[in-house]
Protein backbone atom coordinates (compact mmCIF):
# COMPACT_ATOMS: atom_id res chain seq x y z
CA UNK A 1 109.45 95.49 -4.04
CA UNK A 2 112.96 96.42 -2.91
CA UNK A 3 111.90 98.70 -0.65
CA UNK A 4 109.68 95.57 1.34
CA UNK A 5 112.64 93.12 0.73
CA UNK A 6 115.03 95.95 2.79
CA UNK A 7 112.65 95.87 5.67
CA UNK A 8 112.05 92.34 5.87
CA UNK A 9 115.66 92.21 5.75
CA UNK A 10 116.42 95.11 8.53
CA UNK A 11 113.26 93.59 10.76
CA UNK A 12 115.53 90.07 10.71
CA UNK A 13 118.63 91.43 11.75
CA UNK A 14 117.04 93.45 14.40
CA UNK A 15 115.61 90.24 15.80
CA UNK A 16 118.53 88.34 15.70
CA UNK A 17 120.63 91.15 17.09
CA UNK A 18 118.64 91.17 19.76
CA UNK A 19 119.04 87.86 21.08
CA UNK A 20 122.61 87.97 20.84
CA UNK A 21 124.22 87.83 24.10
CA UNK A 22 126.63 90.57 25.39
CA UNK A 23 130.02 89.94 24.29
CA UNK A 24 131.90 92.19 26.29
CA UNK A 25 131.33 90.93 29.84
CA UNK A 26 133.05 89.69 32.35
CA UNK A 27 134.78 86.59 32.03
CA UNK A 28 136.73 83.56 33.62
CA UNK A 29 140.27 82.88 31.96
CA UNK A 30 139.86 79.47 33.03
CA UNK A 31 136.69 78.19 32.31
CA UNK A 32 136.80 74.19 34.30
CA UNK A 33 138.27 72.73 36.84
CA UNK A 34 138.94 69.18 38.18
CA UNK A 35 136.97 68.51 41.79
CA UNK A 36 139.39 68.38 44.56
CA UNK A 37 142.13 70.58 42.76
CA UNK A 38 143.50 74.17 43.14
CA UNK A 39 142.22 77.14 41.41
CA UNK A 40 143.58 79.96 40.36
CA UNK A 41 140.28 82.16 39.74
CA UNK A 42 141.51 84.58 36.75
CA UNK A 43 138.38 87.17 36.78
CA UNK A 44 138.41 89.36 33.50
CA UNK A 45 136.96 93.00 33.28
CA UNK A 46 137.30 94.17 29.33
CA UNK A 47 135.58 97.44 29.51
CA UNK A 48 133.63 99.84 31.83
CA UNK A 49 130.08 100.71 32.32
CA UNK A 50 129.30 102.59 29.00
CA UNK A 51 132.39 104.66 29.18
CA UNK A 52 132.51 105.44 32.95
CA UNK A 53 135.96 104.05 34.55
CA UNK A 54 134.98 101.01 36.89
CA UNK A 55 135.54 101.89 40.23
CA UNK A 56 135.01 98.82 42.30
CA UNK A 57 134.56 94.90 41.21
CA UNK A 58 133.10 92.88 43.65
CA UNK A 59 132.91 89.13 43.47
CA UNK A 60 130.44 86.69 45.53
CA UNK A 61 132.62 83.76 46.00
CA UNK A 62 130.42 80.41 45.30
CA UNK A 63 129.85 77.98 48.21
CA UNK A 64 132.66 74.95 47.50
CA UNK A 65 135.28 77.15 46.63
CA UNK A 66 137.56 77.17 49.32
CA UNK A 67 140.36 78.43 51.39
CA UNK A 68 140.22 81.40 48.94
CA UNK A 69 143.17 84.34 48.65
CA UNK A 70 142.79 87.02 46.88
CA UNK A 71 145.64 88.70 45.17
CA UNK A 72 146.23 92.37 46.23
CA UNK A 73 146.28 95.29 43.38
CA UNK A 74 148.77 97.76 43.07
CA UNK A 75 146.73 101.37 43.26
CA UNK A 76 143.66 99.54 44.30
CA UNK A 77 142.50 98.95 47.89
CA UNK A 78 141.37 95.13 48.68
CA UNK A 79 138.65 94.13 51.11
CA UNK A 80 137.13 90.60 52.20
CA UNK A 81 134.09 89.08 53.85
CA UNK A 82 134.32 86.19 55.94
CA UNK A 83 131.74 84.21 56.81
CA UNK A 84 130.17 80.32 57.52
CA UNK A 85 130.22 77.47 54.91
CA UNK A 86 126.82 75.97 54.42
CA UNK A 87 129.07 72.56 55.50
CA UNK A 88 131.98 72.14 56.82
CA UNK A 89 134.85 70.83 54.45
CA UNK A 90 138.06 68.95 54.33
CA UNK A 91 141.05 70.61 53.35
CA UNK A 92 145.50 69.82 53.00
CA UNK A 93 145.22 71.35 56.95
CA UNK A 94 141.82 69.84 58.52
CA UNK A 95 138.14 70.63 58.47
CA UNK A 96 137.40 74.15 57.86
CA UNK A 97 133.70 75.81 58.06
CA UNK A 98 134.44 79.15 57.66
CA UNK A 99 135.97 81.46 54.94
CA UNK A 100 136.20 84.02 52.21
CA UNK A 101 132.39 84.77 50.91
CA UNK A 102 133.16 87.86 49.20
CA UNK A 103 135.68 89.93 47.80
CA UNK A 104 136.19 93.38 46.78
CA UNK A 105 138.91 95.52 44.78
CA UNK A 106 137.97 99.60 45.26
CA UNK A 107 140.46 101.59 42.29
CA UNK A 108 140.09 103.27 39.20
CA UNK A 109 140.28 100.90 35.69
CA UNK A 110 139.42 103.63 32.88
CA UNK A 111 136.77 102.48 30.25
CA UNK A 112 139.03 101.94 26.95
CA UNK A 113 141.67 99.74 29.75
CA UNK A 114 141.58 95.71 30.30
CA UNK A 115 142.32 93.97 33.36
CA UNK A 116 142.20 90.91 35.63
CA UNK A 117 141.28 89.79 39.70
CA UNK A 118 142.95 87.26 40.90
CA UNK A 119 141.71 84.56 43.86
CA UNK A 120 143.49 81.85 44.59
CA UNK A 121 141.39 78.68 46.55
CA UNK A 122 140.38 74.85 46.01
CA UNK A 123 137.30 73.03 44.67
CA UNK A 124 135.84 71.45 47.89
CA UNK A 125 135.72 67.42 47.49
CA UNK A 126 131.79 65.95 47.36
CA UNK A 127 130.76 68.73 44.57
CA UNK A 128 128.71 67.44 41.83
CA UNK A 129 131.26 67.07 38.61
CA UNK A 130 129.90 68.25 35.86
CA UNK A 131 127.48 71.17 37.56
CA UNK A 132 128.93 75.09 37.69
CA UNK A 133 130.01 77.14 40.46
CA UNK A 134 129.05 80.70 39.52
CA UNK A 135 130.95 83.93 40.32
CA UNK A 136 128.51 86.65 40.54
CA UNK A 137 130.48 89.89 39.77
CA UNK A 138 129.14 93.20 40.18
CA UNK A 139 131.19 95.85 38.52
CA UNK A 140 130.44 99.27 39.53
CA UNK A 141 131.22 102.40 37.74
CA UNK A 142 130.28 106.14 38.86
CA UNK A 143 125.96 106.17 39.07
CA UNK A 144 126.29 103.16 36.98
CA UNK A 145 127.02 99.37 37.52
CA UNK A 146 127.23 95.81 35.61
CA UNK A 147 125.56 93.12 37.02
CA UNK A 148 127.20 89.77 36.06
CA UNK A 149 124.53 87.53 37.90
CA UNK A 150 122.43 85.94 35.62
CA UNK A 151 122.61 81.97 36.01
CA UNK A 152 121.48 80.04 33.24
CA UNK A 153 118.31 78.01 33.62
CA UNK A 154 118.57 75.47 30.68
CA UNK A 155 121.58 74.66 29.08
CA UNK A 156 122.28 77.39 25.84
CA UNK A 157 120.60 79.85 27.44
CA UNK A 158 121.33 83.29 25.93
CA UNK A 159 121.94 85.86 28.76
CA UNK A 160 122.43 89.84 28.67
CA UNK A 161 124.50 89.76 32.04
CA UNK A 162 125.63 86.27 32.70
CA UNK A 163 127.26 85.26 35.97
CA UNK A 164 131.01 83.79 35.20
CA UNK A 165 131.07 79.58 35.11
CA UNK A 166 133.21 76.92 36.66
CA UNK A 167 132.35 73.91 34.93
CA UNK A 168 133.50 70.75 37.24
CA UNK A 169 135.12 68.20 36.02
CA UNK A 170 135.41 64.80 37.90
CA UNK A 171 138.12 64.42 40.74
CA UNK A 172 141.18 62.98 39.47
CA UNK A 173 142.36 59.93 41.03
C-alpha cells in the first residue's frame, strides 16, 4: 500500500514538474512600457548553456521599437544590422523607415556569471497598447545554444524557451 501511494505520489510530481516552465531564462528587467515613450531595453542572461560559457547573445529587435542604440561591452565586441521598417515612423527628428533590426554582443560570460545587454530606443506611436513586442534572443554557447523565441499563443501559456515581453501600455497624454 505504501509502496503504490509513493508512486502515485512520484508519477504526480513528475507531471507537474514537467510542465513547469524554465526558470532560468532570459529575461527583461523592465517588463512594460508606455506607447510613445523611451526604453531602456535591460536584456538579462543568468546562466550559460548547461555549463558552457555563452559566447555570443544575439537579439532580433521587434518591429516598433525604434531609433535603437545599443550599449557597447567592455571585453566584448558589438555588431548591428540595419535594415527597413515594415512602415515608416515618426520620431523627436522626423520620419524614419530604416533602423537597427538586430543586434549582437560576441565575448565570453562564464556559466556560474550573471549579466545584462543594454539597447536604448522608443516605442513607435500607432502600436496596439496592451499587445507585446517580443525580443527573440538567441544565446549561443560553444556546440550549444538557447533559443529564447517561443511566443505565447494564448494568454498563460507555459513555455520551455520563451521569447522576452514588452507589454504596452497606453500612450500617456
Amino acid at each position: 500500500m505504501k509502496l503504490r501511494s509513493a508512486i502515485r505520489m512520484f508519477a504526480a510530481l513528475s507531471v507537474a514538474a514537467s510542465s513547469v516552465p524554465a526558470f532560468a531564462h532570459a529575461t527583461l528587467e523592465v517588463k512594460q512600457v508606455a506607447i510613445k515613450s523611451g526604453y531602456k531595453m535591460v536584456l538579462r542572461v543568468p546562466h550559460g548553456c548547461d555549463g558552457l560559457p555563452t559566447l555570443k547573445v544575439r537579439v532580433r529587435i521587434p518591429e516598433g521599437y525604434i531609433g535603437v542604440k545599443p550599449m557597447p561591452k567592455a571585453g566584448w565586441t558589438l555588431e548591428t544590422v540595419r535594415g527597413k521598417y515594415a512602415k515608416e515612423y515618426d520620431n523627436e527628428s522626423g520620419k524614419i523607415s530604416e533602423g537597427v533590426k538586430e543586434v549582437t554582443w560576441t565575448g565570453k560570460l562564464l556559466a556560474d556569471h550573471y549579466d545584462e545587454f543594454v539597447v536604448n530606443g522608443s516605442i513607435a506611436a500607432g502600436l496596439e497598447p496592451n499587445s507585446t513586442l517580443y525580443f527573440l534572443t538567441v544565446q549561443e554557447c560553444d556546440n550549444a545554444a538557447e533559443r529564447w523565441i517561443e511566443i505565447p499563443k494564448t494568454a498563460g501559456e507555459r513555455l520551455r524557451f520563451p521569447a522576452p515581453g514588452l507589454k504596452l501600455l497606453p500612450a500617456a497624454n
